[in-house]
C-alpha atoms as a PDB file:
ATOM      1  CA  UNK A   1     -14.146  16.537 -32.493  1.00  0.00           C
ATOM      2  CA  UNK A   2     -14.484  12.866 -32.568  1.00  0.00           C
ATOM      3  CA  UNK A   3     -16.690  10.966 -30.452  1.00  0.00           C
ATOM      4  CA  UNK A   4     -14.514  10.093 -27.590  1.00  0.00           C
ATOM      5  CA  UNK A   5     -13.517  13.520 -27.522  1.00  0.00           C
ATOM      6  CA  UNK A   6     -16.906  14.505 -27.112  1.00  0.00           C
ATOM      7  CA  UNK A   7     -17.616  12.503 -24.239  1.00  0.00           C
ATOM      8  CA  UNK A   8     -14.535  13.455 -22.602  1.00  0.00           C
ATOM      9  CA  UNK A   9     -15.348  16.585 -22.998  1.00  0.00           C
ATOM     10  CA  UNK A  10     -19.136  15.930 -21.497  1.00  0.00           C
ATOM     11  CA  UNK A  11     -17.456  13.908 -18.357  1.00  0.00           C
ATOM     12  CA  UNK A  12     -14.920  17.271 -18.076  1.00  0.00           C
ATOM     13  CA  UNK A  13     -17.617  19.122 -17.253  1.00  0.00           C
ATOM     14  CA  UNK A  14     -20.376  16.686 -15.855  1.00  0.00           C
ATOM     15  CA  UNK A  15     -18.660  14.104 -13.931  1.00  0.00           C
ATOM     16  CA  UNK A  16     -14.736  15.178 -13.436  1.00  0.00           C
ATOM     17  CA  UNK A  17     -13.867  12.476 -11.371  1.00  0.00           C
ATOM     18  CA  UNK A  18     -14.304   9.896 -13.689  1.00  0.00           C
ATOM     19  CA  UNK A  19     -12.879  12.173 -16.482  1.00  0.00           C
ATOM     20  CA  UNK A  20      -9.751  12.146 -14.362  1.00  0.00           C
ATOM     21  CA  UNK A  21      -9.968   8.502 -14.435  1.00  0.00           C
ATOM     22  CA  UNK A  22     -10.816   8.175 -17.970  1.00  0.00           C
ATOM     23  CA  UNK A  23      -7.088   9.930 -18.237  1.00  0.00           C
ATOM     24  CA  UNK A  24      -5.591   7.544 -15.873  1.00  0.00           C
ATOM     25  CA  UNK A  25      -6.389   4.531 -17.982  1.00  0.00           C
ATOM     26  CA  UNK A  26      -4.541   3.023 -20.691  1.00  0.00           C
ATOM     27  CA  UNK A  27      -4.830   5.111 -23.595  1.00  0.00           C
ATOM     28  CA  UNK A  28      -6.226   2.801 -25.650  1.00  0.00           C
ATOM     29  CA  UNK A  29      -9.222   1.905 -23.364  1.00  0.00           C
ATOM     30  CA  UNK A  30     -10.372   5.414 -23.205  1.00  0.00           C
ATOM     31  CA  UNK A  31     -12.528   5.771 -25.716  1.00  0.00           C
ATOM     32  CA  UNK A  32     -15.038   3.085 -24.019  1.00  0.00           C
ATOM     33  CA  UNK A  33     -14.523   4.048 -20.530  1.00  0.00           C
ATOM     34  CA  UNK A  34     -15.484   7.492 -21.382  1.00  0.00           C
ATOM     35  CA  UNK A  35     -18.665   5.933 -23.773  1.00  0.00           C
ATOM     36  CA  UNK A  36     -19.429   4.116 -20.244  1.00  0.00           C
ATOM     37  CA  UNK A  37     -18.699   7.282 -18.237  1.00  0.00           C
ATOM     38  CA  UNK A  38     -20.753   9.761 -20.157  1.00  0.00           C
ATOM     39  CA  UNK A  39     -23.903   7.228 -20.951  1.00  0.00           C
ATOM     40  CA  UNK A  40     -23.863   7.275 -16.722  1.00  0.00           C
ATOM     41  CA  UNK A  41     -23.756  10.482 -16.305  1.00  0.00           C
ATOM     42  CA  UNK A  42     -26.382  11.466 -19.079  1.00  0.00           C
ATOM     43  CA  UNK A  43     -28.892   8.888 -17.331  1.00  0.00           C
ATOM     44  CA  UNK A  44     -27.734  10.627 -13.852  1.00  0.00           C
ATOM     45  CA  UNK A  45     -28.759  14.152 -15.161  1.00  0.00           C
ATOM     46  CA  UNK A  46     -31.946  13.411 -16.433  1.00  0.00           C
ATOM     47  CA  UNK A  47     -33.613  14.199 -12.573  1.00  0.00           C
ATOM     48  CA  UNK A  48     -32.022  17.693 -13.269  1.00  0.00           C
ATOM     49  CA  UNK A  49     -33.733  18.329 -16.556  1.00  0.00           C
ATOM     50  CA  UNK A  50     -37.237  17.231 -16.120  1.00  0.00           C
ATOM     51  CA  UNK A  51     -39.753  18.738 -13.509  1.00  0.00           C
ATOM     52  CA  UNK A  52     -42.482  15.510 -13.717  1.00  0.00           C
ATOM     53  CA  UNK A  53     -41.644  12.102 -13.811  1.00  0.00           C
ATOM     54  CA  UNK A  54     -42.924  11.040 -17.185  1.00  0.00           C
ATOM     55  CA  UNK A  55     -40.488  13.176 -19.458  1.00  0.00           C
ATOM     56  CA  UNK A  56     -37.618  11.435 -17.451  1.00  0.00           C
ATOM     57  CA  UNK A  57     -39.248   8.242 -18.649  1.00  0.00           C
ATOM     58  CA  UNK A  58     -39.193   8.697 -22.239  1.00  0.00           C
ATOM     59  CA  UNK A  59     -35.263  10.139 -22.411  1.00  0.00           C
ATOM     60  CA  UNK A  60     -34.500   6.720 -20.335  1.00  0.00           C
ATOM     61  CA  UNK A  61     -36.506   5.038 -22.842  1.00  0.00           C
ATOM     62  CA  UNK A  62     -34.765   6.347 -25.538  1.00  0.00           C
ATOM     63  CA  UNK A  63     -31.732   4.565 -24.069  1.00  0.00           C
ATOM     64  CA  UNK A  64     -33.237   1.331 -23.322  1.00  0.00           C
ATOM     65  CA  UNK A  65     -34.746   1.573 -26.856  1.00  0.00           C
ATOM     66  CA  UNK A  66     -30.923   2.190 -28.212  1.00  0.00           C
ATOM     67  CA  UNK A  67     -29.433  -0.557 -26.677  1.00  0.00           C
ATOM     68  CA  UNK A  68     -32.295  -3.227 -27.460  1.00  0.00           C
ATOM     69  CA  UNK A  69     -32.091  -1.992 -31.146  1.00  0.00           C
ATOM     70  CA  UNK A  70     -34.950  -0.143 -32.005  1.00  0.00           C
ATOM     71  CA  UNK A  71     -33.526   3.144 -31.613  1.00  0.00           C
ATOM     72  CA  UNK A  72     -35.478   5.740 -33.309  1.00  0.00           C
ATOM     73  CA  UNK A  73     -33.820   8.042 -35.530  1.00  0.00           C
ATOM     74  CA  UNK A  74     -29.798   8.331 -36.789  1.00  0.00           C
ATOM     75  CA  UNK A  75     -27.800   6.769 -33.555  1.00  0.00           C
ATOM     76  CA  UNK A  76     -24.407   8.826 -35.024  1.00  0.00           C
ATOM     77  CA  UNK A  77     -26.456  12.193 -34.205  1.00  0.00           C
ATOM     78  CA  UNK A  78     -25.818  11.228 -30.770  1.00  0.00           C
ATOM     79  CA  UNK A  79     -22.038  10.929 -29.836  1.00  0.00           C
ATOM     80  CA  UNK A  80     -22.637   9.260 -26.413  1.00  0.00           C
ATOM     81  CA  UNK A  81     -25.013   7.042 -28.311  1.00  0.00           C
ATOM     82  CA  UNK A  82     -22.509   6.307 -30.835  1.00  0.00           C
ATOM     83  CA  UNK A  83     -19.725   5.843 -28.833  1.00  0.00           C
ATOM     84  CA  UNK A  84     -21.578   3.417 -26.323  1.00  0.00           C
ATOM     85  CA  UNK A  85     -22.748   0.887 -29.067  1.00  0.00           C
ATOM     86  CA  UNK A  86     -19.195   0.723 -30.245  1.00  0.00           C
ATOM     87  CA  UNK A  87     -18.049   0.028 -26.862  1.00  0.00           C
ATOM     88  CA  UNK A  88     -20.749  -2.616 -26.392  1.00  0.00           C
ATOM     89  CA  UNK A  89     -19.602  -4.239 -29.403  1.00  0.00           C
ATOM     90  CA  UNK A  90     -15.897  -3.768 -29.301  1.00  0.00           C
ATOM     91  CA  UNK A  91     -15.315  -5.329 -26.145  1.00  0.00           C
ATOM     92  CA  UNK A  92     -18.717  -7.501 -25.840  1.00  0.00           C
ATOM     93  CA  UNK A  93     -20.542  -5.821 -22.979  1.00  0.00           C
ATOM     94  CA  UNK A  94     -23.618  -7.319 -21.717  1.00  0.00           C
ATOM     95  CA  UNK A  95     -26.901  -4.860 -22.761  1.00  0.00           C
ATOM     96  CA  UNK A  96     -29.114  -6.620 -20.217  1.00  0.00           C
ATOM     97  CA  UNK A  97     -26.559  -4.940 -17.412  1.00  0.00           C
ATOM     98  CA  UNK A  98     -26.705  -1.378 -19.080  1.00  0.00           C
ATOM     99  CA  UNK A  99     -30.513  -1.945 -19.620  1.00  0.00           C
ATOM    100  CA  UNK A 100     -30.993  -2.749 -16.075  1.00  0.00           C
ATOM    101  CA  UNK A 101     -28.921   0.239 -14.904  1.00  0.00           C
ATOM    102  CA  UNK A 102     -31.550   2.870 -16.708  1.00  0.00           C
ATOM    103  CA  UNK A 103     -34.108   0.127 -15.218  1.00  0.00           C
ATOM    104  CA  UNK A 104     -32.889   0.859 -11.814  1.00  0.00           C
ATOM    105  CA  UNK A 105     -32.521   4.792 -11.630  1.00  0.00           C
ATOM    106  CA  UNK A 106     -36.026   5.348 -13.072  1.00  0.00           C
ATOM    107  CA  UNK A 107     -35.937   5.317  -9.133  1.00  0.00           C
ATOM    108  CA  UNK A 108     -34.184   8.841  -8.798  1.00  0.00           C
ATOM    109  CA  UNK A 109     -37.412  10.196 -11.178  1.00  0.00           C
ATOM    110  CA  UNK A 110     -39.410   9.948  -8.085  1.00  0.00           C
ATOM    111  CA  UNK A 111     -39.377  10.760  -4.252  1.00  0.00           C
ATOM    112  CA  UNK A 112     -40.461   7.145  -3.061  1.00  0.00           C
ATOM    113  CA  UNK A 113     -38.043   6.476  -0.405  1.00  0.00           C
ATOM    114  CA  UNK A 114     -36.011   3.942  -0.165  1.00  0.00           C
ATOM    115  CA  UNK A 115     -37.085   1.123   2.149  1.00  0.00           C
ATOM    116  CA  UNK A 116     -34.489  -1.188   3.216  1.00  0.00           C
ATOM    117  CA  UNK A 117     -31.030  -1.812   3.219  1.00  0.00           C
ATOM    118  CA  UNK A 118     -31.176  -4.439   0.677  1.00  0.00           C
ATOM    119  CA  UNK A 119     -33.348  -2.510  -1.713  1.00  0.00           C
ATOM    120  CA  UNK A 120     -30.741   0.033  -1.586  1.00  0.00           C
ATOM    121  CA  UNK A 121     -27.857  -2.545  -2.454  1.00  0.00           C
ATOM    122  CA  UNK A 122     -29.686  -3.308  -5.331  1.00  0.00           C
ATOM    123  CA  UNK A 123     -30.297  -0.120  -6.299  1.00  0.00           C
ATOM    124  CA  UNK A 124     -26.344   0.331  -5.728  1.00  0.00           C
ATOM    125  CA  UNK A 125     -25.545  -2.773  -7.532  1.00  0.00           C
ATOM    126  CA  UNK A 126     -27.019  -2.443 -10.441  1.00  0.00           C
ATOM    127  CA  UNK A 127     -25.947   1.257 -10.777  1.00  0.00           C
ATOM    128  CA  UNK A 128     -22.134   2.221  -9.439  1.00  0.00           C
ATOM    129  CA  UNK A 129     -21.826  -1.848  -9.060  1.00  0.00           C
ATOM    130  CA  UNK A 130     -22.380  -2.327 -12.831  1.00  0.00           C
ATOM    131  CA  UNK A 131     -20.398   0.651 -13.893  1.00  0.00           C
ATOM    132  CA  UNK A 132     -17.100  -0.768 -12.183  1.00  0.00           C
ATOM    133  CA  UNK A 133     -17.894  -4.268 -13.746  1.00  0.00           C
ATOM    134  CA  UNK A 134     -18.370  -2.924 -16.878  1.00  0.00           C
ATOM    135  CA  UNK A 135     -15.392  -0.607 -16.929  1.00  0.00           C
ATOM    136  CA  UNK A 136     -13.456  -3.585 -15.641  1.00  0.00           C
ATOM    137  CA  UNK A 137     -14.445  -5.787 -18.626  1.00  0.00           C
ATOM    138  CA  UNK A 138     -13.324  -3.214 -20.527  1.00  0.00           C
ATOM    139  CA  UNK A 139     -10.036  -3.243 -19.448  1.00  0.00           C
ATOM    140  CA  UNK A 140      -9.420  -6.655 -19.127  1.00  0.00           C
ATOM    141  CA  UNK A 141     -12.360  -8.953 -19.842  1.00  0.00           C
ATOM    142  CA  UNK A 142     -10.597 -12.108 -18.334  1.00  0.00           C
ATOM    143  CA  UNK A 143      -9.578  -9.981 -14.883  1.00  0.00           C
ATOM    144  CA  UNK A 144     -12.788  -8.676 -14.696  1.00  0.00           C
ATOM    145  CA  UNK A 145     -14.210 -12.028 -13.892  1.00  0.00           C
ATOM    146  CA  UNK A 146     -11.836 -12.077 -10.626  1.00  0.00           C
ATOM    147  CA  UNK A 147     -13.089  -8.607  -9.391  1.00  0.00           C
ATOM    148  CA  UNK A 148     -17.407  -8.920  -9.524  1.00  0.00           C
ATOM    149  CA  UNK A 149     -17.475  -9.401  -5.869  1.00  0.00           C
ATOM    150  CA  UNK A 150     -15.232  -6.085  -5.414  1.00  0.00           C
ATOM    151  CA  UNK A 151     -16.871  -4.292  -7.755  1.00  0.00           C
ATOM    152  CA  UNK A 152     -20.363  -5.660  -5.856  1.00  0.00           C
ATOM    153  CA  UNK A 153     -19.123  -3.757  -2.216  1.00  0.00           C
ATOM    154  CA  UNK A 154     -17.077  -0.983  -3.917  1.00  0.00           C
ATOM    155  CA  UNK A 155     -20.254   0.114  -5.612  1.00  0.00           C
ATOM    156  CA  UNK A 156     -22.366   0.119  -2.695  1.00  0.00           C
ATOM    157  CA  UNK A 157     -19.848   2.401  -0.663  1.00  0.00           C
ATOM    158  CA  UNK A 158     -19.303   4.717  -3.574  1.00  0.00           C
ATOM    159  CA  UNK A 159     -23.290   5.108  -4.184  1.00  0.00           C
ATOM    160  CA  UNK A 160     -23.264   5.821  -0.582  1.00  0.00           C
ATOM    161  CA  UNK A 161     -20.725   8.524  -0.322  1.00  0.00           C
ATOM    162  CA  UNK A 162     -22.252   9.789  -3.560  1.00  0.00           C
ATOM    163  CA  UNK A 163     -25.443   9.646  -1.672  1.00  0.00           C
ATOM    164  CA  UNK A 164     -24.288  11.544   1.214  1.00  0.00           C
ATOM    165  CA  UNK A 165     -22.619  14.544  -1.098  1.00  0.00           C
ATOM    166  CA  UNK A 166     -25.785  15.058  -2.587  1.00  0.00           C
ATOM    167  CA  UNK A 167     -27.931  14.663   0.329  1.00  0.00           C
ATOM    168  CA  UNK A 168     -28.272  18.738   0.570  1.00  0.00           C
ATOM    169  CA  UNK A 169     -30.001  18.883  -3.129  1.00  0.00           C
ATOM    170  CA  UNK A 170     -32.038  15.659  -2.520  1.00  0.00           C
ATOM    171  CA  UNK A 171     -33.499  16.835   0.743  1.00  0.00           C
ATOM    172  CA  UNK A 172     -33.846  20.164  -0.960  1.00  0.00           C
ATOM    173  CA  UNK A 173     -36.295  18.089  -3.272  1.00  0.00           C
ATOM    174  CA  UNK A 174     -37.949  15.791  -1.084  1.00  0.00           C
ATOM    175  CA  UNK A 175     -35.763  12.334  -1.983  1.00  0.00           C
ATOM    176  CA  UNK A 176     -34.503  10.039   0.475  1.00  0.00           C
ATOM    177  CA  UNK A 177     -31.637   7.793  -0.034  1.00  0.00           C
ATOM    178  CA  UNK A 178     -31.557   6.597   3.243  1.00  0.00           C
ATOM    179  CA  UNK A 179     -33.528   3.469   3.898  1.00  0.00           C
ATOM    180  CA  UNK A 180     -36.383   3.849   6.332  1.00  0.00           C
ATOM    181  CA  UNK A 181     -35.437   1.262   7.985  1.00  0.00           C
ATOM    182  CA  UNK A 182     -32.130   2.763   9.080  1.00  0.00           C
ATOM    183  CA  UNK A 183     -34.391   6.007  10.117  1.00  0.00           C
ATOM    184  CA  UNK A 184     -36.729   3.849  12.067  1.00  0.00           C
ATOM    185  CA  UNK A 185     -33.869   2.143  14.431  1.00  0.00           C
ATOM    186  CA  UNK A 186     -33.069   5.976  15.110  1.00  0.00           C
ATOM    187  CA  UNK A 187     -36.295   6.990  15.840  1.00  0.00           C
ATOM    188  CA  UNK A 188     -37.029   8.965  12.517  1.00  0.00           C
ATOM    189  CA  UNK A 189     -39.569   8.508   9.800  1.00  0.00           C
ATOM    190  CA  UNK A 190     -39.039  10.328   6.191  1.00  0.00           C
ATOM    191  CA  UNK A 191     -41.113  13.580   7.156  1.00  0.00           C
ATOM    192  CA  UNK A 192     -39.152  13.840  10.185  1.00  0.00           C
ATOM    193  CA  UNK A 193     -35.635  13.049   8.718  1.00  0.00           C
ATOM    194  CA  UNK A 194     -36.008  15.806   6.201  1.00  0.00           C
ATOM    195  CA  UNK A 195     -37.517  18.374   8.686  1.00  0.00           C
ATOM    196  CA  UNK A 196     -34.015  18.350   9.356  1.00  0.00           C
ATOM    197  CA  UNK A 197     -34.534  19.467  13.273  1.00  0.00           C
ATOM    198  CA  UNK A 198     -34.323  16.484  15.682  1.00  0.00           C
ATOM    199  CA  UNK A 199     -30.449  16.907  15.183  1.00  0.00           C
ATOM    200  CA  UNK A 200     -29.085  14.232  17.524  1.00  0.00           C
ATOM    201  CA  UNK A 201     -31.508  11.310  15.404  1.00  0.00           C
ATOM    202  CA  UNK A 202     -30.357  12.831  12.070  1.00  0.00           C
ATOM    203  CA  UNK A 203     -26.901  12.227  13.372  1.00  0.00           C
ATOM    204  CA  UNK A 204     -27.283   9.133  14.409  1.00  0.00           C
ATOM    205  CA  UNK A 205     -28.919   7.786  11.265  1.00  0.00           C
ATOM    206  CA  UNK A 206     -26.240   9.503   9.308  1.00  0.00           C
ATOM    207  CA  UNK A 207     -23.858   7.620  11.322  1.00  0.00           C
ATOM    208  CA  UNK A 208     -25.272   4.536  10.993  1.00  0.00           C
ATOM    209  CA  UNK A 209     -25.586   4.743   7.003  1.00  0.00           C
ATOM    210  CA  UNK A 210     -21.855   6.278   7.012  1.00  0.00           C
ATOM    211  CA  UNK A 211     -21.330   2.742   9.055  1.00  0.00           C
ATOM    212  CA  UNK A 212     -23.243   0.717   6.032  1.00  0.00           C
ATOM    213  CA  UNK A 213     -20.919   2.865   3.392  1.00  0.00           C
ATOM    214  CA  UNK A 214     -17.743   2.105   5.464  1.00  0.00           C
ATOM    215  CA  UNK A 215     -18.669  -2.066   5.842  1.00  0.00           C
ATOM    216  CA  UNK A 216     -18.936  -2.263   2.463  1.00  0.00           C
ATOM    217  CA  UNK A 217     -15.383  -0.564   2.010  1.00  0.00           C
ATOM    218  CA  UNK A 218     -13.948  -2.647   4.083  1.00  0.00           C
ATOM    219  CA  UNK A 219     -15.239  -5.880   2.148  1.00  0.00           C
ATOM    220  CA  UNK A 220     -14.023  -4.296  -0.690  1.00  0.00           C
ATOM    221  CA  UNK A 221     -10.433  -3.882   0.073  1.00  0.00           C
ATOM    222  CA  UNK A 222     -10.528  -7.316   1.475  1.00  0.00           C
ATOM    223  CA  UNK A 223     -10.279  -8.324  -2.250  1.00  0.00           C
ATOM    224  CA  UNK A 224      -6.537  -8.086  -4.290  1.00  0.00           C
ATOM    225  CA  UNK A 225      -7.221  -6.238  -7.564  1.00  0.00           C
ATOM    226  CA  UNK A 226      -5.862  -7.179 -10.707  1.00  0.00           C
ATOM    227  CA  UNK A 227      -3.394  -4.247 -11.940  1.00  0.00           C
ATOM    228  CA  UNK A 228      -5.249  -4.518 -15.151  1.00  0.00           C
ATOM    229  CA  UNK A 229      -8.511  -3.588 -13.884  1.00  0.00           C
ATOM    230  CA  UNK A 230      -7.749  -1.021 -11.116  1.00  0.00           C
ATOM    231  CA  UNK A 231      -8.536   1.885 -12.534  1.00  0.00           C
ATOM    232  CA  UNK A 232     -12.118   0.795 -13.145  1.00  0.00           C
ATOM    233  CA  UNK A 233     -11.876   1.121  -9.241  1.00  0.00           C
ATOM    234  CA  UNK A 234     -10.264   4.750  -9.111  1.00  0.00           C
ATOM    235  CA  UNK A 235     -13.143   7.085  -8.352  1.00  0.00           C
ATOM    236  CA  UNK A 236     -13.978   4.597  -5.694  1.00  0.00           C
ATOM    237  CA  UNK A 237     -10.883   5.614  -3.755  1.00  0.00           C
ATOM    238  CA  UNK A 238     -12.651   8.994  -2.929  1.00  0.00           C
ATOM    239  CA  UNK A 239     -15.492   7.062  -1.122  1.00  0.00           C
ATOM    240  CA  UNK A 240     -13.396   6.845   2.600  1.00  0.00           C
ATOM    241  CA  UNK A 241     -12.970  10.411   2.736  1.00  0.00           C
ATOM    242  CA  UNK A 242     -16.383  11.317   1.859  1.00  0.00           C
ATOM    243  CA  UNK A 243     -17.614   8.816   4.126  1.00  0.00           C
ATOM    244  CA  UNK A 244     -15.414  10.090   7.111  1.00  0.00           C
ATOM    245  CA  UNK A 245     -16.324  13.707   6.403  1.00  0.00           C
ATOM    246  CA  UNK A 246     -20.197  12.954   6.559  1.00  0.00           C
ATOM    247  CA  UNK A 247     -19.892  11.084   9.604  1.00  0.00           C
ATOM    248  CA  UNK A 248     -17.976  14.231  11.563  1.00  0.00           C
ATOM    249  CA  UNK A 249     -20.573  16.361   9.716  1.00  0.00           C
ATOM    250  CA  UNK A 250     -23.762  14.443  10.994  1.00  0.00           C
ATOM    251  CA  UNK A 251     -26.651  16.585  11.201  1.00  0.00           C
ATOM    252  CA  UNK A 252     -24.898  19.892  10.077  1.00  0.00           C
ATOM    253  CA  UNK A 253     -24.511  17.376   6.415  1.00  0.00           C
ATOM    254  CA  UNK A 254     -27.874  19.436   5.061  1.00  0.00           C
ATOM    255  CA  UNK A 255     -26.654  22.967   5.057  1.00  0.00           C
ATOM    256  CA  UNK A 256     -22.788  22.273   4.112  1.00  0.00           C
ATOM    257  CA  UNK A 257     -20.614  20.481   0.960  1.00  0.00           C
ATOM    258  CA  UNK A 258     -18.813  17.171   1.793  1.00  0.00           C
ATOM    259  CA  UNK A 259     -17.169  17.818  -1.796  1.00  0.00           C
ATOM    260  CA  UNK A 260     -12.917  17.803  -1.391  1.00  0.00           C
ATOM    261  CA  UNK A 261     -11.106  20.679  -3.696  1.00  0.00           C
ATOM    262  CA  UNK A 262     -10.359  19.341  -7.022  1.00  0.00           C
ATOM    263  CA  UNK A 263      -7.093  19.013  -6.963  1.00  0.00           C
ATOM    264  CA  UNK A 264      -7.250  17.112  -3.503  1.00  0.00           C
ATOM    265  CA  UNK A 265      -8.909  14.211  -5.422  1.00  0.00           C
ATOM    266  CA  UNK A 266      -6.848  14.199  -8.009  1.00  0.00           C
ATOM    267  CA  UNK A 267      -4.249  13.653  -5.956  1.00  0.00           C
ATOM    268  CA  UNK A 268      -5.875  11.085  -3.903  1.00  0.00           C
ATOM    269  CA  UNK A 269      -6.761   9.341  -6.880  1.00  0.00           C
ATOM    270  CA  UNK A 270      -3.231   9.302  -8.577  1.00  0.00           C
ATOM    271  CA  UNK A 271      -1.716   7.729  -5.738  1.00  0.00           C
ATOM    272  CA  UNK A 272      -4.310   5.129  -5.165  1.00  0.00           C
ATOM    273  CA  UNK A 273      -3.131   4.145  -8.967  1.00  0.00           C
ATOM    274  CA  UNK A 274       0.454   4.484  -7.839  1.00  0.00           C
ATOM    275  CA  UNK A 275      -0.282   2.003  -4.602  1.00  0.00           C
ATOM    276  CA  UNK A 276      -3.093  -0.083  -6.222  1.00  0.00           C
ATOM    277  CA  UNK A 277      -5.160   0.227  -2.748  1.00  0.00           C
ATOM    278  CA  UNK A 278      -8.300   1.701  -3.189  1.00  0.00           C
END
C-alpha cells in the first residue's frame, strides 16, 4: 500500500471520525489530511501503550526529533513519518505548531490535573485547535487565514466533548480533565471528583464544563466558514451532541458511553458538509 493508504487505513481503525472526514475532503487533499490525522492520533495513543511516563517521552521525542530534523534512523520506515514531512513540505506547514502539539500532550503522560480554565484552553488550543488550523491550511492556505479564530473555539469544544467521552477511562486511571477550579466552585476537589459518590456536585461540575464546551460552540458558529476549508471543521460537528448527552448524563457519565452509533455520525457529519453549519 502506499503511504496515504496506510494512514487511512491507521485512522480506519484508530480514529474513524476523522477517517470519515479524510473521505469527505477533496480527493486531492487527502493524502495530507490523513498524514495530519494519523500523526494525531499516534501521539494520542501513546498514554495507551506505555505504563510510566518516561517511555511516553522518548516515542514523543522521536516526533519532535523528526520534525526538527534530526530524526534518527530511515524516516520512509515509518509511513506516518513519511507522509507527515511531505505534507509539511507540500503545503508549507508550520513545525513549531506540530512541535508544540507533542509539547502540549506530554500532559496526558501524567495524572497532574488540570488547574484552570485557561490552562485547559491552551492545552485545547494547541492540540484539537492546531489540528483544524492545520488541516485548514491544507485545504486552502489563503482561507485558512480567515478561520484561526474558529478553529481557536471549535477546538476547545471538541477537546471538551472528547474529554467528556473519555472521562470513564481517564477516571478509571486517575486523570482529570476538568479544571480544579471548575470542581472547586462545585464544592469538589480531584480526590473527591473521582470518588465518583457526591453525585449531585459531580453533576453540577459536569454541567458547568458541558457549559464551557457549549460557549465555545457557540463562538464558533458565530464565525462564516469558507467552503474551502469546512471540512477541516467536520468532526467538530459531533461536539453538540456529545456535549448535550453528557450534560443529561451528569453524574451517571462514569459508568456509561456518550459515544453515538457509527453510522449516526456519519450521518451527522455528511449533512453538516451538505449545510456548511457545523
Amino acid at each position: 500500500m502506499s503511504n496515504q493508504e496506510i494512514c487511512l487505513a491507521m485512522l480506519r481503525d484508530s480514529d474513524r471520525d476523522r477517517y470519515l472526514a479524510c473521505l469527505l475532503s477533496p480527493q486531492d487533499k487527502r493524502g495530507a489530511l490523513a498524514a495530519l490525522y494519523a500523526f494525531n492520533a499516534e501521539l494520542a495513543r501513546i498514554r495507551d501503550l506505555v505504563h510510566e511516563p518516561l517511555p511516553g517521552e522518548v516515542r514523543m521525542q522521536y516526533w519532535r526529533d523528526l520534525l526538527e530534523g534530526s530524526a534518527h534512523g530511515s524516516t520512509e520506515a515509518n509511513p506516518v513519518a513519511a507522509s507527515l514531512l511531505s505534507a509539511v513540505e507540500a503545503h508549507r506547514l508550520p513545525r513549531q505548531t506540530l512541535i508544540d502539539m507533542i509539547d502540549a500532550r506530554i500532559f496526558d503522560l501524567y495524572d497532574d490535573p488540570m488547574e484552570t480554565r485557561t490552562s485547559l484552553e491552551g492545552y485545547a488550543g494547541e492540540t484539537a485547535s492546531a489540528l483544524i488550523q492545520l488541516a485548514s491550511l491544507v485545504l486552502s492556505a489563503e482561507e485558512a487565514a480567515k478561520s484561526a479564530e474558529a478553529a481557536g473555539h471549535a477546538g476547545v469544544a471538541q477537546a471538551i466533548a472528547g474529554m467528556l467521552l473519555l472521562m470513564p477511562l481517564h477516571r478509571h486511571r486517575g486523570q482529570l480533565y476538568i479544571p480544579l477550579e471548575i470542581l472547586s466552585a462545585t464544592g469538589l476537589d480531584r480526590e473527591s471528583f473521582l470518588a465518583g459518590k457526591d453525585k449531585a456536585r459531580i453533576s453540577a461540575a459536569i454541567e458547568a464544563f458541558v457549559g464551557l464546551g457549549r460557549d465555545h460552540l457557540a463562538k464558533a458558529r458565530a464565525v462564516v466558514l469558507p467552503p474551502a476549508i469546512f471540512p477541516a471543521f467536520l468532526p467538530v460537528t459531533l461536539a453538540e451532541p456529545m456535549l448535550m448527552k453528557a450534560r443529561k448524563a451528569g453524574a451517571a457519565l462514569f459508568d456509561q458511553s456518550l459515544q453515538q452509533p457509527q453510522w449516526r455520525r456519519q450521518l451527522g457529519m455528511t449533512l453538516a458538509l451538505m449545510r456548511r453549519k457545523i
